[in-house]
PDB file of N, CA and C in Angstrom:
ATOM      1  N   UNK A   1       2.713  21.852  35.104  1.00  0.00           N
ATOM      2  CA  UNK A   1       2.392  20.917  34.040  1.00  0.00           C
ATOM      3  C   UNK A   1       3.664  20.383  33.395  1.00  0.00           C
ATOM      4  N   UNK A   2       3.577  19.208  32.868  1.00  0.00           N
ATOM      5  CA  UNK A   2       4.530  18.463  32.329  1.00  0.00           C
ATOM      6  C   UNK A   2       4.611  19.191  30.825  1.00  0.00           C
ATOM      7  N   UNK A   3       6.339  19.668  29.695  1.00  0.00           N
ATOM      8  CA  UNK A   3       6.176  19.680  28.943  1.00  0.00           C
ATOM      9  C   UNK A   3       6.160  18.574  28.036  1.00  0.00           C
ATOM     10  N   UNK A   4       6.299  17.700  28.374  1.00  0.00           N
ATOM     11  CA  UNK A   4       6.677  16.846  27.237  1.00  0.00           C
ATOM     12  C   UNK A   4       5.395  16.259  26.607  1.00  0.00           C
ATOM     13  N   UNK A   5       5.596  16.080  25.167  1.00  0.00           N
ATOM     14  CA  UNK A   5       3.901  15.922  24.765  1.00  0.00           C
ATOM     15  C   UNK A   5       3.583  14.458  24.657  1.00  0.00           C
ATOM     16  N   UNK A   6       2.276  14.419  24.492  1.00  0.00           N
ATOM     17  CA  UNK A   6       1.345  12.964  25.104  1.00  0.00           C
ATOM     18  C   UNK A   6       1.669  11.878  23.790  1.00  0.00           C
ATOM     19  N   UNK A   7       2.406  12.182  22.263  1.00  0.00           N
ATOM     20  CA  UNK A   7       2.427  11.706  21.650  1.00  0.00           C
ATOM     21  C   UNK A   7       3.305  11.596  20.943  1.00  0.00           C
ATOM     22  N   UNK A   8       4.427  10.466  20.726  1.00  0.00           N
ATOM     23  CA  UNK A   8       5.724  11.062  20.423  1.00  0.00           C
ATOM     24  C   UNK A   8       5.812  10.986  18.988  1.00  0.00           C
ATOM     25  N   UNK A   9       6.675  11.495  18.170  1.00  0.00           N
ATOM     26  CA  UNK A   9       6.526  10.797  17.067  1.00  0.00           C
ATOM     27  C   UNK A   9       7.600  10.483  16.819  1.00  0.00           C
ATOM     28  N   UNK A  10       8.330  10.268  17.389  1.00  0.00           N
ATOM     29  CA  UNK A  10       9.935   9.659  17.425  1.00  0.00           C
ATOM     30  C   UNK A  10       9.870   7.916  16.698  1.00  0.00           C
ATOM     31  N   UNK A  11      10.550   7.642  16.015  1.00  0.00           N
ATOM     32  CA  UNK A  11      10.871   6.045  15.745  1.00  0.00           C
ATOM     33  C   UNK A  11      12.388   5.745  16.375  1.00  0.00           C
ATOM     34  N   UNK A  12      11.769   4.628  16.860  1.00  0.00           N
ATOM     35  CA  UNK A  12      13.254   3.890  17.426  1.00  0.00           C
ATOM     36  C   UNK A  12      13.893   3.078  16.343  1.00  0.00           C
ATOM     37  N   UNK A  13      13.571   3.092  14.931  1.00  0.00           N
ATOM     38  CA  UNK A  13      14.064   2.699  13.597  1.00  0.00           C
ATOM     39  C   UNK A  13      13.788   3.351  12.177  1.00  0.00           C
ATOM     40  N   UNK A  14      14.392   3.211  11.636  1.00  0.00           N
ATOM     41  CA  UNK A  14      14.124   3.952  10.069  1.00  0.00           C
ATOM     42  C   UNK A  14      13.505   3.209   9.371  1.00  0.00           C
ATOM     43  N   UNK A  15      11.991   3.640   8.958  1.00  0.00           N
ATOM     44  CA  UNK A  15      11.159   2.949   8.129  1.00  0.00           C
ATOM     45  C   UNK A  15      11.460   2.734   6.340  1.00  0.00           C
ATOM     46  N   UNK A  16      11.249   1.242   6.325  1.00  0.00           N
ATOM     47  CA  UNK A  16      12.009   0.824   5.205  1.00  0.00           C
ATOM     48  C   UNK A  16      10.882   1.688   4.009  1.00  0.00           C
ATOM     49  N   UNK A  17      11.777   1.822   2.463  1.00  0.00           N
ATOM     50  CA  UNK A  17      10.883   2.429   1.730  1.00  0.00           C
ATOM     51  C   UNK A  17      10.093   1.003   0.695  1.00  0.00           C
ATOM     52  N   UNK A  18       8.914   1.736   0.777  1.00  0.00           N
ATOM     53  CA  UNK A  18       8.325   0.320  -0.096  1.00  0.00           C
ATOM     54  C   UNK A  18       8.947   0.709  -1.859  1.00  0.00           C
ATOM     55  N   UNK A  19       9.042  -1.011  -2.163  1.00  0.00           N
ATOM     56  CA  UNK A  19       9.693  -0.475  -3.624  1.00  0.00           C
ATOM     57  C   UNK A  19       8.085  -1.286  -4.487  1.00  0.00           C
ATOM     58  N   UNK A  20       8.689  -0.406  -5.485  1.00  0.00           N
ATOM     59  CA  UNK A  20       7.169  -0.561  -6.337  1.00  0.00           C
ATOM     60  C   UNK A  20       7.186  -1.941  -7.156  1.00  0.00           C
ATOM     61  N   UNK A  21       6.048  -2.949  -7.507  1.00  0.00           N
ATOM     62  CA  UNK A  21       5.924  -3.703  -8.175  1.00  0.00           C
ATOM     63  C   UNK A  21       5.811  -3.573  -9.738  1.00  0.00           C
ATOM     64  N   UNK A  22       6.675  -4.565 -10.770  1.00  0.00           N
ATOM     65  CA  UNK A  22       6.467  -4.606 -11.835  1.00  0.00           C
ATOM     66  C   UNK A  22       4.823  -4.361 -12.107  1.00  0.00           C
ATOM     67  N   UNK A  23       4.914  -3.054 -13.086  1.00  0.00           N
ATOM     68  CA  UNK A  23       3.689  -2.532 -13.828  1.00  0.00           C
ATOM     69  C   UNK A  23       2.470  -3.938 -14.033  1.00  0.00           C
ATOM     70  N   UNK A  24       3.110  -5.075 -14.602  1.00  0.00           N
ATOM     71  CA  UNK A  24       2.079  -5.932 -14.977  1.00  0.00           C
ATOM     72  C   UNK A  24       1.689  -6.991 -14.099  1.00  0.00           C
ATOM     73  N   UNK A  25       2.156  -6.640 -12.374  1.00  0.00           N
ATOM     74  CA  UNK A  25       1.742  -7.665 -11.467  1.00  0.00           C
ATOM     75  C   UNK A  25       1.417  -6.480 -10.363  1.00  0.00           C
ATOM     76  N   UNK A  26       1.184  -4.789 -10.823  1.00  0.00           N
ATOM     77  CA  UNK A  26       0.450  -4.079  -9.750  1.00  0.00           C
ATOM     78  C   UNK A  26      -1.550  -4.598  -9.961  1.00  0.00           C
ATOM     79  N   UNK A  27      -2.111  -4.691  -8.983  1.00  0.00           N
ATOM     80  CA  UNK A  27      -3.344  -4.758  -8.993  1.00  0.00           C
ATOM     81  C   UNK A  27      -4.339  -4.070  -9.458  1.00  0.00           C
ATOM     82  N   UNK A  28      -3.976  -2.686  -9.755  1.00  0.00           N
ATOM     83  CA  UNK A  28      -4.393  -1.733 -10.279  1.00  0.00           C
ATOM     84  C   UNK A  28      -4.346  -2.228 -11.920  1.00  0.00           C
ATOM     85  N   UNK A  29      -3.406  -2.256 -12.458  1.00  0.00           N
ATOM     86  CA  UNK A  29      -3.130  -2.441 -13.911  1.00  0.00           C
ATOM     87  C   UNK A  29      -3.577  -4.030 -14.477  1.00  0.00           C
ATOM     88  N   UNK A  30      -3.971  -5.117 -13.314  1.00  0.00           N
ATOM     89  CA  UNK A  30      -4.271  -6.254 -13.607  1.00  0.00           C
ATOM     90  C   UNK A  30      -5.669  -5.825 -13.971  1.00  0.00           C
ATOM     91  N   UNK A  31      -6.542  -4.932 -12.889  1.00  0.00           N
ATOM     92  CA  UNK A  31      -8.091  -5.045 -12.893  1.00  0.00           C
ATOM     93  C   UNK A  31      -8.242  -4.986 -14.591  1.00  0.00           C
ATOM     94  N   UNK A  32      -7.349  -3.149 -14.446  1.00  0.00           N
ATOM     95  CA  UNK A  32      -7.890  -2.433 -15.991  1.00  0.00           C
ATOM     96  C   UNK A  32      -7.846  -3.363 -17.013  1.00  0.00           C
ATOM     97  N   UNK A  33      -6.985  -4.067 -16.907  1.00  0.00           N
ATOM     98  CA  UNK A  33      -6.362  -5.223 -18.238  1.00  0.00           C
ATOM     99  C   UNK A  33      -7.666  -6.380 -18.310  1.00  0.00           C
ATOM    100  N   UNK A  34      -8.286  -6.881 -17.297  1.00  0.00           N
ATOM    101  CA  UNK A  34      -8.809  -8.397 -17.202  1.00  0.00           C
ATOM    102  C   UNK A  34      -9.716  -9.082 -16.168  1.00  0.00           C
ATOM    103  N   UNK A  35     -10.413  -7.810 -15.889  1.00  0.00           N
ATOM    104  CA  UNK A  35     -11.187  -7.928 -14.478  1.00  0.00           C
ATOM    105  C   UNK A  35     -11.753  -9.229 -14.161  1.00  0.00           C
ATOM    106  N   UNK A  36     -11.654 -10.151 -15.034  1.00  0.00           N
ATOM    107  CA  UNK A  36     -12.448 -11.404 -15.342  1.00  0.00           C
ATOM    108  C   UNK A  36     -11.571 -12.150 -14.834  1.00  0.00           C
ATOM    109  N   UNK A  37      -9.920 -12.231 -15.068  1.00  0.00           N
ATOM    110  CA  UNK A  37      -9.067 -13.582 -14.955  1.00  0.00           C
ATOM    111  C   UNK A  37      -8.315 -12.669 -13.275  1.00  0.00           C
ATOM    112  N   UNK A  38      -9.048 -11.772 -12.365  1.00  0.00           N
ATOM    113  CA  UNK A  38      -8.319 -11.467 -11.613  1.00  0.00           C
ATOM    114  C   UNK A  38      -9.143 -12.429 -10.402  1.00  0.00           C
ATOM    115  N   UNK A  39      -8.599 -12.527  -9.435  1.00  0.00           N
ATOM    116  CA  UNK A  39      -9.435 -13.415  -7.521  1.00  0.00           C
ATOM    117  C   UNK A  39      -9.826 -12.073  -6.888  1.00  0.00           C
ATOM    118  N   UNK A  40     -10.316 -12.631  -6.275  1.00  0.00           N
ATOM    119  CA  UNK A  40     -10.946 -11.316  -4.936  1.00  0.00           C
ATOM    120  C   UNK A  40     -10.090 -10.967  -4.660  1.00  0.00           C
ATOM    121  N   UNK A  41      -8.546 -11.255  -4.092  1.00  0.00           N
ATOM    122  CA  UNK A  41      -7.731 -10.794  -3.641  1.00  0.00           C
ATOM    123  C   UNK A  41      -7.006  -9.460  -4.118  1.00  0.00           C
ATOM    124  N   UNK A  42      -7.175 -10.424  -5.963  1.00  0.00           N
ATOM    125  CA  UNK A  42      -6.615  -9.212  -6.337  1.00  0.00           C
ATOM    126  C   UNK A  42      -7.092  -7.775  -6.322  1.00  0.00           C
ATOM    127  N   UNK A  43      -8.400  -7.889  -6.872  1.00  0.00           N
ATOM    128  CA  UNK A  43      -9.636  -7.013  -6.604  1.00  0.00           C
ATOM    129  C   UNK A  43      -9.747  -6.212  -5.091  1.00  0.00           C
ATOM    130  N   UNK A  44      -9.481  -6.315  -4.103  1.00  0.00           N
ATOM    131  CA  UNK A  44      -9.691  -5.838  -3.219  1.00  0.00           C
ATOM    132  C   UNK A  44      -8.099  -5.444  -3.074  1.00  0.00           C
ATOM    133  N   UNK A  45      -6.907  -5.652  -3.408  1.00  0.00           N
ATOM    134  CA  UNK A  45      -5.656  -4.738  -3.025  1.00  0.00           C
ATOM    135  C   UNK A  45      -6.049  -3.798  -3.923  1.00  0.00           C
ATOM    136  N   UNK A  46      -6.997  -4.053  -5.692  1.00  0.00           N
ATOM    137  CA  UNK A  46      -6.713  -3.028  -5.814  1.00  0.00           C
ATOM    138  C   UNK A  46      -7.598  -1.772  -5.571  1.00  0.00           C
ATOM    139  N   UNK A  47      -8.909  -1.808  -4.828  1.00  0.00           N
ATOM    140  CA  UNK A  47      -9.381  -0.881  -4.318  1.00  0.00           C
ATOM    141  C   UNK A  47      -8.849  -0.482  -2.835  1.00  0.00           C
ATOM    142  N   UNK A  48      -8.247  -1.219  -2.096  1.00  0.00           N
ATOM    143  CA  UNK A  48      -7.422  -0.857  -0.943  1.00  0.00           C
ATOM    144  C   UNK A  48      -6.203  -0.073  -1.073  1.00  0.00           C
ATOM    145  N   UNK A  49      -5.514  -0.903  -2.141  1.00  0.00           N
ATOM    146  CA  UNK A  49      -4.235   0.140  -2.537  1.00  0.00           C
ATOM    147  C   UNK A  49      -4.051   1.473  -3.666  1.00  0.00           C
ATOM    148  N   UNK A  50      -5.102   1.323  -4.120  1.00  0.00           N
ATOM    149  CA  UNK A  50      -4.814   1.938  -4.653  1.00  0.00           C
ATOM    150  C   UNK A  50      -4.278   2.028  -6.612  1.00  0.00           C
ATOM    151  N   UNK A  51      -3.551   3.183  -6.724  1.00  0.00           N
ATOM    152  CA  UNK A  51      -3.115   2.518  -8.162  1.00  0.00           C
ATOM    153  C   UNK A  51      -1.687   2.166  -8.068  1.00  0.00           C
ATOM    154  N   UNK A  52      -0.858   2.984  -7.127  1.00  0.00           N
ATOM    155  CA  UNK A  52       0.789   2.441  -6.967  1.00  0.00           C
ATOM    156  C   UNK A  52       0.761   1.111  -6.252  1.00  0.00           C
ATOM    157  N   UNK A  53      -0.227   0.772  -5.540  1.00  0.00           N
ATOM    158  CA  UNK A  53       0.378  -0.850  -4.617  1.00  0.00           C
ATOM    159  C   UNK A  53      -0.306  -1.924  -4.980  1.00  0.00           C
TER     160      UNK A  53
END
């Protein structure tokens, strides 16, 4: 049998770090503030992202 395993987890680059958005343009902190003056868009990053993205 072959050792080498079926899944590598090697990167052939260093993954960039995400930097965080000003507090009053995260999606999270728009909903809480104004759920009314936010778009779908916003609304859906912020159940997709979360409260940091």
């Amino acid at each position: 049998m072959m050792d080498t395993p079926l899944f590598q987890t090697q990167f052939p680059y260093d993954l960039p770090k995400l930097k965080l958005l000003p507090l009053r343009e995260q999606p999270a902190y728009r909903v809480a503030q104004n759920a009314d003056a936010c778009n779908l868009a916003e609304l859906l990053a912020a159940i997709v992202g979360g409260r940091t993205r």
